[in-house]
N, C-alpha and C. Protein backbone atom coordinates (compact mmCIF):
# COMPACT_ATOMS: atom_id res chain seq x y z
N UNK A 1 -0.78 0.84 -20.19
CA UNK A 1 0.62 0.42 -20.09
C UNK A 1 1.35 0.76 -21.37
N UNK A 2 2.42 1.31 -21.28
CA UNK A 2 3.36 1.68 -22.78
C UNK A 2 4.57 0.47 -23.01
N UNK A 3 4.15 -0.81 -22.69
CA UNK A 3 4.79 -1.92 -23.00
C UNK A 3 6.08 -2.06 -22.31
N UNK A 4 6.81 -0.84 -21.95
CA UNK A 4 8.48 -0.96 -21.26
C UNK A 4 8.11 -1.73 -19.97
N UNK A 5 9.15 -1.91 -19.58
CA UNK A 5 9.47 -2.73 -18.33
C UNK A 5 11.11 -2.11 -17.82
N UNK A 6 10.82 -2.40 -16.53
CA UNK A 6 12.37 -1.73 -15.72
C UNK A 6 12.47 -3.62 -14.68
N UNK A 7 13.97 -3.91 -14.84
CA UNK A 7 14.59 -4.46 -14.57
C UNK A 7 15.40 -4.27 -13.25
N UNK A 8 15.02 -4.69 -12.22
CA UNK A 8 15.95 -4.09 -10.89
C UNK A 8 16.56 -5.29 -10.30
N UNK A 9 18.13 -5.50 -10.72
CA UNK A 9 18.93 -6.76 -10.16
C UNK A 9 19.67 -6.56 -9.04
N UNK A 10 19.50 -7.62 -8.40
CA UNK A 10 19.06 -7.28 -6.50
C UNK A 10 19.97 -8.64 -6.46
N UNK A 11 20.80 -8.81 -5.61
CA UNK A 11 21.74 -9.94 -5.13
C UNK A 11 20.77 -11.01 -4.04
N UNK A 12 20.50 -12.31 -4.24
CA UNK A 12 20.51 -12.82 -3.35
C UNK A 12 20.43 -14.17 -2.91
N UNK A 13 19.81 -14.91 -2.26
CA UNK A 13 20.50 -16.19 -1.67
C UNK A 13 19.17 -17.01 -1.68
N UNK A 14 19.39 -18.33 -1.62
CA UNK A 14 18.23 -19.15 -1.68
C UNK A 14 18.72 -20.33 -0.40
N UNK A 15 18.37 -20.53 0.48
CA UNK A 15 18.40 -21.48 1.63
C UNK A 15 17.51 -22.25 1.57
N UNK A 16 18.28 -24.26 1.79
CA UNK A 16 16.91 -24.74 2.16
C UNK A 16 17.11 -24.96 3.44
N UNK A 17 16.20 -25.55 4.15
CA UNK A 17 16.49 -25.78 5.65
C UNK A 17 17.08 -26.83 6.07
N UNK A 18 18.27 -27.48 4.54
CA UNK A 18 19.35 -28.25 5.34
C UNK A 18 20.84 -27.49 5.23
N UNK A 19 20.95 -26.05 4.82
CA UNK A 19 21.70 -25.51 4.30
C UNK A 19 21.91 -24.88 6.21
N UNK A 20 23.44 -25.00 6.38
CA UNK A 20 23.84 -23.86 6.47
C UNK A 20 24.51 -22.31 6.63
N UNK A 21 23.56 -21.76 7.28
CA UNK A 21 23.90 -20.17 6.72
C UNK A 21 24.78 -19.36 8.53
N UNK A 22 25.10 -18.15 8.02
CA UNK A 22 25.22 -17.03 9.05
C UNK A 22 24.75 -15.75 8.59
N UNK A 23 23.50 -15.86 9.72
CA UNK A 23 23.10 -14.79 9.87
C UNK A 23 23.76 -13.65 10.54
N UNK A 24 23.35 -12.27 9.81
CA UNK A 24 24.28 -11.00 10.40
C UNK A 24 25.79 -10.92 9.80
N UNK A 25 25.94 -11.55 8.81
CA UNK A 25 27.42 -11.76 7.87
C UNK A 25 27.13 -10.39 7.45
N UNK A 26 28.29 -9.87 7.42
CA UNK A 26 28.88 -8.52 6.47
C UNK A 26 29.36 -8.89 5.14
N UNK A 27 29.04 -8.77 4.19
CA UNK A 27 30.11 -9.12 2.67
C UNK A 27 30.93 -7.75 2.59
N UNK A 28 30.55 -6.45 2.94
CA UNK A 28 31.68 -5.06 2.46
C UNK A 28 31.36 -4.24 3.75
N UNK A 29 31.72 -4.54 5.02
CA UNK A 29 31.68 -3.84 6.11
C UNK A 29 29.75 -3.79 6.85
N UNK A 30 29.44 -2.83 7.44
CA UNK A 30 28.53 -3.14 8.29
C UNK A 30 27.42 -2.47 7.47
N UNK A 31 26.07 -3.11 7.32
CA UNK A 31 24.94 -2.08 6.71
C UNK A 31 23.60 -2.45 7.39
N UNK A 32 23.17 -1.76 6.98
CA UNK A 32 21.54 -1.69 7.62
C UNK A 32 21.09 -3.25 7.43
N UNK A 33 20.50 -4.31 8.60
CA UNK A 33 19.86 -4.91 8.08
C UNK A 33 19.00 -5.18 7.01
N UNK A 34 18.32 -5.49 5.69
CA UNK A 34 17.13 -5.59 5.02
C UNK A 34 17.68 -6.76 4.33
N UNK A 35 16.25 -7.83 4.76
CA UNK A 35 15.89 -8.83 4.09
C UNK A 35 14.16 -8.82 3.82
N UNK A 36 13.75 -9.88 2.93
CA UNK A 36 12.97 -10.85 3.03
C UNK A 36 12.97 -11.53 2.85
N UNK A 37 11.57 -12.49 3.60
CA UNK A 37 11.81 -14.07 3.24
C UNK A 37 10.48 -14.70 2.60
N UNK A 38 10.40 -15.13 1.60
CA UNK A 38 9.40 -15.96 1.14
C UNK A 38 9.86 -17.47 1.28
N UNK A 39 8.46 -17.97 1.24
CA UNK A 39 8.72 -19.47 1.32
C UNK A 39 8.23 -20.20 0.23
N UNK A 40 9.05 -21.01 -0.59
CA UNK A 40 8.74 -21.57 -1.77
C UNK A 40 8.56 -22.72 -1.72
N UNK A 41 7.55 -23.64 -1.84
CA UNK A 41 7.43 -24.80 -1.62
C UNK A 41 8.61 -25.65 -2.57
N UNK A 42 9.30 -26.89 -1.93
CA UNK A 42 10.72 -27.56 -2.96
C UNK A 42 9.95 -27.95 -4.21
N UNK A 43 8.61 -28.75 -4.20
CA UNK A 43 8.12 -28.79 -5.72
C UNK A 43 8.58 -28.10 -6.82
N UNK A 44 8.30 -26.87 -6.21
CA UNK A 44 8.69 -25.73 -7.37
C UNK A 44 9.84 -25.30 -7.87
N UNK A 45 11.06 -25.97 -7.20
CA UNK A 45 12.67 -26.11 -7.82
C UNK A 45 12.63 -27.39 -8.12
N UNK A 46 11.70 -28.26 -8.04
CA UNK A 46 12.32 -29.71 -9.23
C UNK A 46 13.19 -30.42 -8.11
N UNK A 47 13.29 -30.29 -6.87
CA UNK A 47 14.40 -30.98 -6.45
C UNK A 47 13.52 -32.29 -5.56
């Protein structure tokens, strides 16, 4: 490893499952679907 690191800032959203959302929202006209979803247990935000 030569110590650098690359930084890739990616927009996105955190839902809990009392939030909610719309799915299939446009923010700047129509684009390819791509998501993922991980699941974070709430422990792990302190809430």
């Amino acid at each position: 490893m030569s110590g650098k690191s690359t930084c890739i800032r990616l927009p996105f959203a955190v839902f809990f499952p009392s939030d909610l959302h719309r799915p299939c929202g446009h923010v700047h006209g129509e684009s390819p679907v791509r998501k993922i979803v991980i699941k974070i247990h709430r422990k792990l935000f302190r809430l």
